[in-house]
N, C-alpha and C. Protein backbone atom coordinates (compact mmCIF):
# COMPACT_ATOMS: atom_id res chain seq x y z
N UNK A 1 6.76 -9.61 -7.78
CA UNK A 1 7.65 -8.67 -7.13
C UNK A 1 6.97 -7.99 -5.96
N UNK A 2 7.58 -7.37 -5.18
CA UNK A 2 7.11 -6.73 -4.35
C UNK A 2 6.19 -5.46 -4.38
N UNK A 3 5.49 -5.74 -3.84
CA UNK A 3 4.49 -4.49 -3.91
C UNK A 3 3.01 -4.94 -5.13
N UNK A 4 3.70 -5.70 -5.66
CA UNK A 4 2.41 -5.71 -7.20
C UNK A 4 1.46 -7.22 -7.46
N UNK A 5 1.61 -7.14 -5.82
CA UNK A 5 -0.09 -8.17 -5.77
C UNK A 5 -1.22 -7.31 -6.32
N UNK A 6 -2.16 -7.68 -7.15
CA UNK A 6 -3.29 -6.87 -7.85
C UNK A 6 -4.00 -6.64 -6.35
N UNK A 7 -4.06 -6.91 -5.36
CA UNK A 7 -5.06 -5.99 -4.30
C UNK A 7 -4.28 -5.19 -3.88
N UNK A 8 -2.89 -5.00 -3.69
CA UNK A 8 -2.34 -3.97 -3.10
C UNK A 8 -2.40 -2.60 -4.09
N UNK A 9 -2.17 -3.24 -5.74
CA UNK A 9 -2.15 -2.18 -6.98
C UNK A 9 -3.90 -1.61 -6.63
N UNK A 10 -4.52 -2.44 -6.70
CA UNK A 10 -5.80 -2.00 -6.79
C UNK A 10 -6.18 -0.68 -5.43
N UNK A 11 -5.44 -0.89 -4.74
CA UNK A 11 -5.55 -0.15 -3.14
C UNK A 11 -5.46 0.70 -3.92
N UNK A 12 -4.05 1.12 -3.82
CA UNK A 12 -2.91 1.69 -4.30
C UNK A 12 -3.67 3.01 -5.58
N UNK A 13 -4.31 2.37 -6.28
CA UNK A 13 -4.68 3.14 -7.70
C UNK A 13 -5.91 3.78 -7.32
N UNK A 14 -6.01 3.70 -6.18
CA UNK A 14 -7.50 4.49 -5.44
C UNK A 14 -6.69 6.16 -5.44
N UNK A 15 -5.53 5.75 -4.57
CA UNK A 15 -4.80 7.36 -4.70
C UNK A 15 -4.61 7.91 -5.62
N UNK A 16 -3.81 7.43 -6.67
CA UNK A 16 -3.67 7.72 -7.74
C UNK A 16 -4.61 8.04 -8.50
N UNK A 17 -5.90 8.20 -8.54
CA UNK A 17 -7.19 8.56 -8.93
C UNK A 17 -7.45 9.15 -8.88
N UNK A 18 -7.57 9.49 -7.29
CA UNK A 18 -7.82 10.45 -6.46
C UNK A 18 -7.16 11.75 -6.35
N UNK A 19 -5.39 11.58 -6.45
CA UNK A 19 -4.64 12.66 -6.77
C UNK A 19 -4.19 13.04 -7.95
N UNK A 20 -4.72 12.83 -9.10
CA UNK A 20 -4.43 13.06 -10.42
C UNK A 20 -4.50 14.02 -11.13
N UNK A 21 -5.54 15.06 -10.23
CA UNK A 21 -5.75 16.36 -10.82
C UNK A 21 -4.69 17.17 -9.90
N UNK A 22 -4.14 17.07 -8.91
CA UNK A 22 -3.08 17.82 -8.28
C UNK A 22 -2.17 18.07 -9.07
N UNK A 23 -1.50 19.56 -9.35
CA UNK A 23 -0.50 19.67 -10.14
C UNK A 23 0.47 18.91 -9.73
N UNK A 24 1.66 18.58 -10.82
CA UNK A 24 3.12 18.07 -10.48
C UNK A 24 3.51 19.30 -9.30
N UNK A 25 3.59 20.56 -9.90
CA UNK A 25 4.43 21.31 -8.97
C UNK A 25 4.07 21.09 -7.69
N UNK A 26 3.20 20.81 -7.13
CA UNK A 26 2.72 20.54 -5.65
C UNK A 26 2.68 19.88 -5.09
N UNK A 27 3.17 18.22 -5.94
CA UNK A 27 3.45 17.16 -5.59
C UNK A 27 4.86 17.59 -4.63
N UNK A 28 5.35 16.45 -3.05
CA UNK A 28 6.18 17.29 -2.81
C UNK A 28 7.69 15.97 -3.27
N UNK A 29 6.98 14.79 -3.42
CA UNK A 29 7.98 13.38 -4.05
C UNK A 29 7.54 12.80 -5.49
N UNK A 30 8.01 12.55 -6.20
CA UNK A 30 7.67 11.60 -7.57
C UNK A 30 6.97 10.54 -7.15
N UNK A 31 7.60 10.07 -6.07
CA UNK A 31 6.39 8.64 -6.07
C UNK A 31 5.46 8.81 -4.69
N UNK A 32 4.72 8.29 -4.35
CA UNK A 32 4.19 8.26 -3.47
C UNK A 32 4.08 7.16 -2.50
N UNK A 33 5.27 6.84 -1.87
CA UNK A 33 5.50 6.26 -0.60
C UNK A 33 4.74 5.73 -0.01
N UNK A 34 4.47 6.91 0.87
CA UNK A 34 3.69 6.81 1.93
C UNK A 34 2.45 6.21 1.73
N UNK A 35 1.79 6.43 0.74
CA UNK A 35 0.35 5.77 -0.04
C UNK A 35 0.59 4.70 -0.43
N UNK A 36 1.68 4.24 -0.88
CA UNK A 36 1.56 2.66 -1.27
C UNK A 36 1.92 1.94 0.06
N UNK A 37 2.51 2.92 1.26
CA UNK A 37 2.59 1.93 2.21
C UNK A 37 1.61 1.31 3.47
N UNK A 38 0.57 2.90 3.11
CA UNK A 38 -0.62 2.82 3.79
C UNK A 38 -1.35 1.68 3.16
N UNK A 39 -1.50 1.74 1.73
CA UNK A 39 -2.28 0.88 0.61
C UNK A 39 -1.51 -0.90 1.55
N UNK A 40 -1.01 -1.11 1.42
CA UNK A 40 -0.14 -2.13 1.37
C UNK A 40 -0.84 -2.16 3.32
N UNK A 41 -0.24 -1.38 4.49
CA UNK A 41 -0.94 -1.99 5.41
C UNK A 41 -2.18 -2.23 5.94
N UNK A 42 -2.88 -1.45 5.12
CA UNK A 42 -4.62 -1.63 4.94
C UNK A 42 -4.97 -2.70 4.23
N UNK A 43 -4.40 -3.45 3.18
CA UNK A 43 -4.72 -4.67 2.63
C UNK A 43 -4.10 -5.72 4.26
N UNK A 44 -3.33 -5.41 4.79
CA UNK A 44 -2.31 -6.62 5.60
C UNK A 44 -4.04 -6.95 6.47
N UNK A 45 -4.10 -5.51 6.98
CA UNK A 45 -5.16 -5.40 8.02
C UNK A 45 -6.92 -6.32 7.78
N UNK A 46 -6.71 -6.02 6.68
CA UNK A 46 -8.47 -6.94 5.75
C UNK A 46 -7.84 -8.29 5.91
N UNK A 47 -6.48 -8.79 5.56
CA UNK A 47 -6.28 -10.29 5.36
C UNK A 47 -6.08 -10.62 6.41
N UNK A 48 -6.22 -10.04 7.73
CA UNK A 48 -5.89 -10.75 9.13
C UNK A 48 -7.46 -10.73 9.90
N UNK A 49 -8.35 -9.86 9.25
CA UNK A 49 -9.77 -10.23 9.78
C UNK A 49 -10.42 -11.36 9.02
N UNK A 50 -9.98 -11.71 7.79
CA UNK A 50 -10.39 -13.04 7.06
C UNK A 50 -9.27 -13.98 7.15
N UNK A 51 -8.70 -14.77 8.10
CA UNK A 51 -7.66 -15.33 8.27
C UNK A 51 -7.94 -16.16 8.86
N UNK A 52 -9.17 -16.72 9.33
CA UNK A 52 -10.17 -17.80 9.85
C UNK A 52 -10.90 -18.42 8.50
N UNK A 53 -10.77 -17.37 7.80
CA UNK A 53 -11.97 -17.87 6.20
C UNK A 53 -13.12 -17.15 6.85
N UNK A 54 -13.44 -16.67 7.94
CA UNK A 54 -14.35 -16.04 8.47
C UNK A 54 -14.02 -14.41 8.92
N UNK A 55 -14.89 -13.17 8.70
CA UNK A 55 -14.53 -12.17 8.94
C UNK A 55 -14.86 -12.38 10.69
N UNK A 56 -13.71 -11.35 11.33
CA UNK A 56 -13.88 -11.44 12.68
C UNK A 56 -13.08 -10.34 13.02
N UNK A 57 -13.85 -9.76 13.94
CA UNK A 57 -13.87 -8.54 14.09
C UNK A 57 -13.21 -8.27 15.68
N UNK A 58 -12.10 -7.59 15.61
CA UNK A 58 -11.82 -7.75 16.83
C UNK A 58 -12.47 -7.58 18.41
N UNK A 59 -11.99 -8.11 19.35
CA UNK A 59 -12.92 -7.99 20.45
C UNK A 59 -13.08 -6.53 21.21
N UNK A 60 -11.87 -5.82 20.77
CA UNK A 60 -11.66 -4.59 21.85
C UNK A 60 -12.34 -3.86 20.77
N UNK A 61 -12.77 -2.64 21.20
CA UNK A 61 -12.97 -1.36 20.24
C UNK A 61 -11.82 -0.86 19.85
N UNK A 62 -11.08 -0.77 20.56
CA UNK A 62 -9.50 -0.01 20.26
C UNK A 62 -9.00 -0.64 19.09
N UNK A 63 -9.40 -2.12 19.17
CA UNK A 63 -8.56 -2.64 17.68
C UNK A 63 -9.04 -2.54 16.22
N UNK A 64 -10.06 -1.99 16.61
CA UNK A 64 -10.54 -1.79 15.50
C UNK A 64 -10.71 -1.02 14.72
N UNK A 65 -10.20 -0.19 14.81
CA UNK A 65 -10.13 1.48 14.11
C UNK A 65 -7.93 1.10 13.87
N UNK A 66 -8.75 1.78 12.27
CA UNK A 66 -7.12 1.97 11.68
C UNK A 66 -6.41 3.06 11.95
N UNK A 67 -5.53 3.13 12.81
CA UNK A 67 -5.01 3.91 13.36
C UNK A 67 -3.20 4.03 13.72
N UNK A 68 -2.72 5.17 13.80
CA UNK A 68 -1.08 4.91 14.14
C UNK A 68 -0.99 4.16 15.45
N UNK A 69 -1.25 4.03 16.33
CA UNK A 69 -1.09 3.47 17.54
C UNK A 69 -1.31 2.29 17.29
N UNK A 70 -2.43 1.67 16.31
CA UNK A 70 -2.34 -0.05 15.98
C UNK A 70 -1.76 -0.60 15.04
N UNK A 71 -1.42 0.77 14.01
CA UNK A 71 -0.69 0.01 12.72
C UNK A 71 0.55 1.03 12.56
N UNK A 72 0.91 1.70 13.27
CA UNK A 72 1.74 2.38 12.94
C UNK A 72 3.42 1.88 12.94
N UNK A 73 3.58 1.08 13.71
CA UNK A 73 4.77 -0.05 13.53
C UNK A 73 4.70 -0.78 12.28
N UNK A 74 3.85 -1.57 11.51
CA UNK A 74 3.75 -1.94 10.43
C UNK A 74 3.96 -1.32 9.21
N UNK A 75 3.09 -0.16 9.30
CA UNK A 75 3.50 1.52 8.74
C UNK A 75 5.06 1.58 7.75
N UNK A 76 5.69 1.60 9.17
CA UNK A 76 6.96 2.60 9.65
C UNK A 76 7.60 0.91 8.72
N UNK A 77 7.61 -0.04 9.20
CA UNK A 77 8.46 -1.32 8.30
C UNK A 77 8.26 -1.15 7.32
N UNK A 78 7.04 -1.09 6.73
CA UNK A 78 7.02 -1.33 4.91
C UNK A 78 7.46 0.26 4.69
N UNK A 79 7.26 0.86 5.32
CA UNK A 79 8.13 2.52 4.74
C UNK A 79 9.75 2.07 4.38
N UNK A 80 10.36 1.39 5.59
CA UNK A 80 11.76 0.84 5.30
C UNK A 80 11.38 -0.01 3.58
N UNK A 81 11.13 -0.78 3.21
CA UNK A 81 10.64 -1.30 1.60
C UNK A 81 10.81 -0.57 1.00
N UNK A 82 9.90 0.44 1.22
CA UNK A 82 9.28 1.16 0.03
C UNK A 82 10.47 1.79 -0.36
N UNK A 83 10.87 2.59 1.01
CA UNK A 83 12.07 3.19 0.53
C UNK A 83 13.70 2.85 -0.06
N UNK A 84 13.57 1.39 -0.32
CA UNK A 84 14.27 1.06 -0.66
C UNK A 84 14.26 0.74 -2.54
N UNK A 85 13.01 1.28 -2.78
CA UNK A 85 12.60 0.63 -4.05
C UNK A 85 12.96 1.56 -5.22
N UNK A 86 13.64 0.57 -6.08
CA UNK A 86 14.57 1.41 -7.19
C UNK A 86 13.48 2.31 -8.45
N UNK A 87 14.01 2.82 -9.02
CA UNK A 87 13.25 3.61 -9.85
C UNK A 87 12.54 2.37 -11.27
N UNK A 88 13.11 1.50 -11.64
CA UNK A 88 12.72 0.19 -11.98
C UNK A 88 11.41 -0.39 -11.27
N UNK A 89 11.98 -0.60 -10.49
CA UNK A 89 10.50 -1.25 -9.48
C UNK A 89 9.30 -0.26 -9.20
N UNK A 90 9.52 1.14 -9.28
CA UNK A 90 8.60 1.73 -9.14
C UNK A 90 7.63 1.84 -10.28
N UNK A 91 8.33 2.08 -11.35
CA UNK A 91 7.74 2.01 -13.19
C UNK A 91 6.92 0.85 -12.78
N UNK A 92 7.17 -0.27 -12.31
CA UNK A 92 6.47 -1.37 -12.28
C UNK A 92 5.27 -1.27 -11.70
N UNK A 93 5.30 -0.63 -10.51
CA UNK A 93 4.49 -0.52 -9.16
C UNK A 93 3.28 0.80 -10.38
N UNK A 94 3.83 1.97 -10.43
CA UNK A 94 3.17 2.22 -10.97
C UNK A 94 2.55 1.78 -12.24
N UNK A 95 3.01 1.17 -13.32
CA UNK A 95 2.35 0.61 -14.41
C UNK A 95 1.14 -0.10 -13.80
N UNK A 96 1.52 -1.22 -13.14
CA UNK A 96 0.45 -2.19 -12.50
C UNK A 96 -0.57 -1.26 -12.15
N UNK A 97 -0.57 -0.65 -11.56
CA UNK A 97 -1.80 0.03 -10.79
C UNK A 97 -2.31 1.02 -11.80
N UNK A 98 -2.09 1.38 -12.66
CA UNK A 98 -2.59 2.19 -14.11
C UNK A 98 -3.94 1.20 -14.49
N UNK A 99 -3.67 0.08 -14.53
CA UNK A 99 -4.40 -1.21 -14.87
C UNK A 99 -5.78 -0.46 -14.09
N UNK A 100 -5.60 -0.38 -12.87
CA UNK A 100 -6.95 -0.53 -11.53
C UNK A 100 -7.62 1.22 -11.64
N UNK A 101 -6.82 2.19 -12.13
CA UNK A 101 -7.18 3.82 -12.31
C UNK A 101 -8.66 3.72 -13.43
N UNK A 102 -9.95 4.23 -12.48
CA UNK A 102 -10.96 4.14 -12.98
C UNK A 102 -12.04 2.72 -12.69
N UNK A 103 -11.08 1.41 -12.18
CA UNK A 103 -12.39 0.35 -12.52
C UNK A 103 -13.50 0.38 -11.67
N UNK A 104 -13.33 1.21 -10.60
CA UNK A 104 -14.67 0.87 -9.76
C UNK A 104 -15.83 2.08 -10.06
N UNK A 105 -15.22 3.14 -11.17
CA UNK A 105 -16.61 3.63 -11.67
C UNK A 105 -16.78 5.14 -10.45
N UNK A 106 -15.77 5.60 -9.66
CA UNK A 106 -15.82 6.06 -8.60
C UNK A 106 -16.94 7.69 -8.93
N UNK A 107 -17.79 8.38 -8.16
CA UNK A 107 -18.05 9.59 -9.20
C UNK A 107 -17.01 10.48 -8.82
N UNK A 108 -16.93 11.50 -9.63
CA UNK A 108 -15.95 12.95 -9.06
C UNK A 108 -16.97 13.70 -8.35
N UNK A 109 -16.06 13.99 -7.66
CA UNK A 109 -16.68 15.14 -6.42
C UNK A 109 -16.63 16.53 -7.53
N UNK A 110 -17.07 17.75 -6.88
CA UNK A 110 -17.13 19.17 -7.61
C UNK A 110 -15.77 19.17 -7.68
N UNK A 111 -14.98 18.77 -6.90
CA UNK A 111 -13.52 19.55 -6.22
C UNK A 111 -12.86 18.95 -7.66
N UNK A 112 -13.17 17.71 -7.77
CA UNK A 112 -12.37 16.98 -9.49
C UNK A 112 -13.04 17.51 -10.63
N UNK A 113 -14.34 17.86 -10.70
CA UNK A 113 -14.70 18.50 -11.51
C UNK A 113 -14.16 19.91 -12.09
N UNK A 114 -14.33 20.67 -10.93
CA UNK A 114 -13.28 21.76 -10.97
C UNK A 114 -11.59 21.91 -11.45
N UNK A 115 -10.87 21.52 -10.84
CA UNK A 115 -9.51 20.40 -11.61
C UNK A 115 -9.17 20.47 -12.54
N UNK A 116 -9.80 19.33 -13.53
CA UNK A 116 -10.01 19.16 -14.48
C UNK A 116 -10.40 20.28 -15.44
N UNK A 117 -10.92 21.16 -15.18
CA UNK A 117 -11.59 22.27 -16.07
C UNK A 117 -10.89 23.37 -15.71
N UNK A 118 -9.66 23.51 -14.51
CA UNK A 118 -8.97 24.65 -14.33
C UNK A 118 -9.84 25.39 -13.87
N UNK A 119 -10.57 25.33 -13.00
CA UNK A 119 -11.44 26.24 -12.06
C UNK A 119 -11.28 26.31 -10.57
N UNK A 120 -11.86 27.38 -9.97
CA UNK A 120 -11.36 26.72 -8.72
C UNK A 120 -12.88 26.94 -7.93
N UNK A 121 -12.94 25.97 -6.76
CA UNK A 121 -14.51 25.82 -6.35
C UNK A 121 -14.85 26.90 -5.15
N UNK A 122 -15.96 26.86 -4.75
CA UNK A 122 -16.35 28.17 -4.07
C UNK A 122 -15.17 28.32 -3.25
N UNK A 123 -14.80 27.37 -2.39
CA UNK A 123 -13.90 27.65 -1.31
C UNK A 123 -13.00 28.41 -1.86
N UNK A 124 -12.32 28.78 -2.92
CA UNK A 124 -10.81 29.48 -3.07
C UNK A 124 -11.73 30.89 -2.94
N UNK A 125 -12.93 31.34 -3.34
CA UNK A 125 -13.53 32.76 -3.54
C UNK A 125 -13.98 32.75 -2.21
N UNK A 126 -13.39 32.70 -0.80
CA UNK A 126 -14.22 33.06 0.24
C UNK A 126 -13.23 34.26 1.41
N UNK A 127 -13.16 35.32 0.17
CA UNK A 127 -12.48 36.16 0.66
C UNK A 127 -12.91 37.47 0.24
N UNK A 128 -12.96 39.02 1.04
CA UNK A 128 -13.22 39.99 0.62
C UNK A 128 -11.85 40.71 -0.18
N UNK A 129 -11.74 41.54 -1.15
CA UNK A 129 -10.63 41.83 -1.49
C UNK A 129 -10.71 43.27 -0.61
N UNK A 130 -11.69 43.78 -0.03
CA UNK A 130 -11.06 45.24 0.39
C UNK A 130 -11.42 44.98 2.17
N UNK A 131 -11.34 43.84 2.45
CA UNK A 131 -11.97 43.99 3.96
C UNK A 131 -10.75 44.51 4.73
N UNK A 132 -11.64 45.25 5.96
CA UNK A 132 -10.49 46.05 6.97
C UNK A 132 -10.14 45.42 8.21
């Protein structure tokens, strides 16, 4: 089905990793779109530099940095997909990528450490309470 090639899930479950300690309430969509569509044109982008069987790197500097101006048309298409994808297909999209949450061993930063333990890290305490 769409979306649930294991390298795109595997992209894909990097976010989901990554944003797991974010509360629901602050989430601002149930699914995350935009990340599976980034996930999805960042894989397109790796399979067109190995598309010789050889990595090759483009000639300009400009092309080579992932960016809206080079991928942002590609972007904006699989956004049309994504957004078309039923609440069915998403269970899917997400199940699959549950599979890939954790395999590369990633460490937590303080910021997940914190999270997780309901703390919050120096940055939230960088305020005086009586300053004038």
């Amino acid at each position: 089905g769409a979306f649930l090639h294991e390298v795109i899930l595997d992209t894909f479950a990097f976010h989901l990793e990554t944003t797991m300690t974010v509360p629901d309430v602050l989430k601002v969509r149930k699914n995350p779109g935009a990340a599976l569509a980034l996930a999805t044109v960042a894989i397109e982008r790796a399979f067109r530099r190995w598309e010789t069987g050889e990595y090759v790197l483009p000639a300009k500097k400009q092309d080579r940095v992932f960016s809206q101006v080079g991928w942002g048309f590609a972007f904006n298409e699989v956004m049309i997909s994504v957004d078309h994808l039923t609440p069915r297909q998403w269970s899917k999209i997400l199940d699959g990528a549950q599979d890939f949450v954790g395999i590369h061993k990633a460490i937590p930063s303080v910021d997940v450490h914190c999270a997780r333990l309901g703390l919050v890290s120096g940055r939230a305490n960088c305020f005086e309470l009586d300053s004038e």
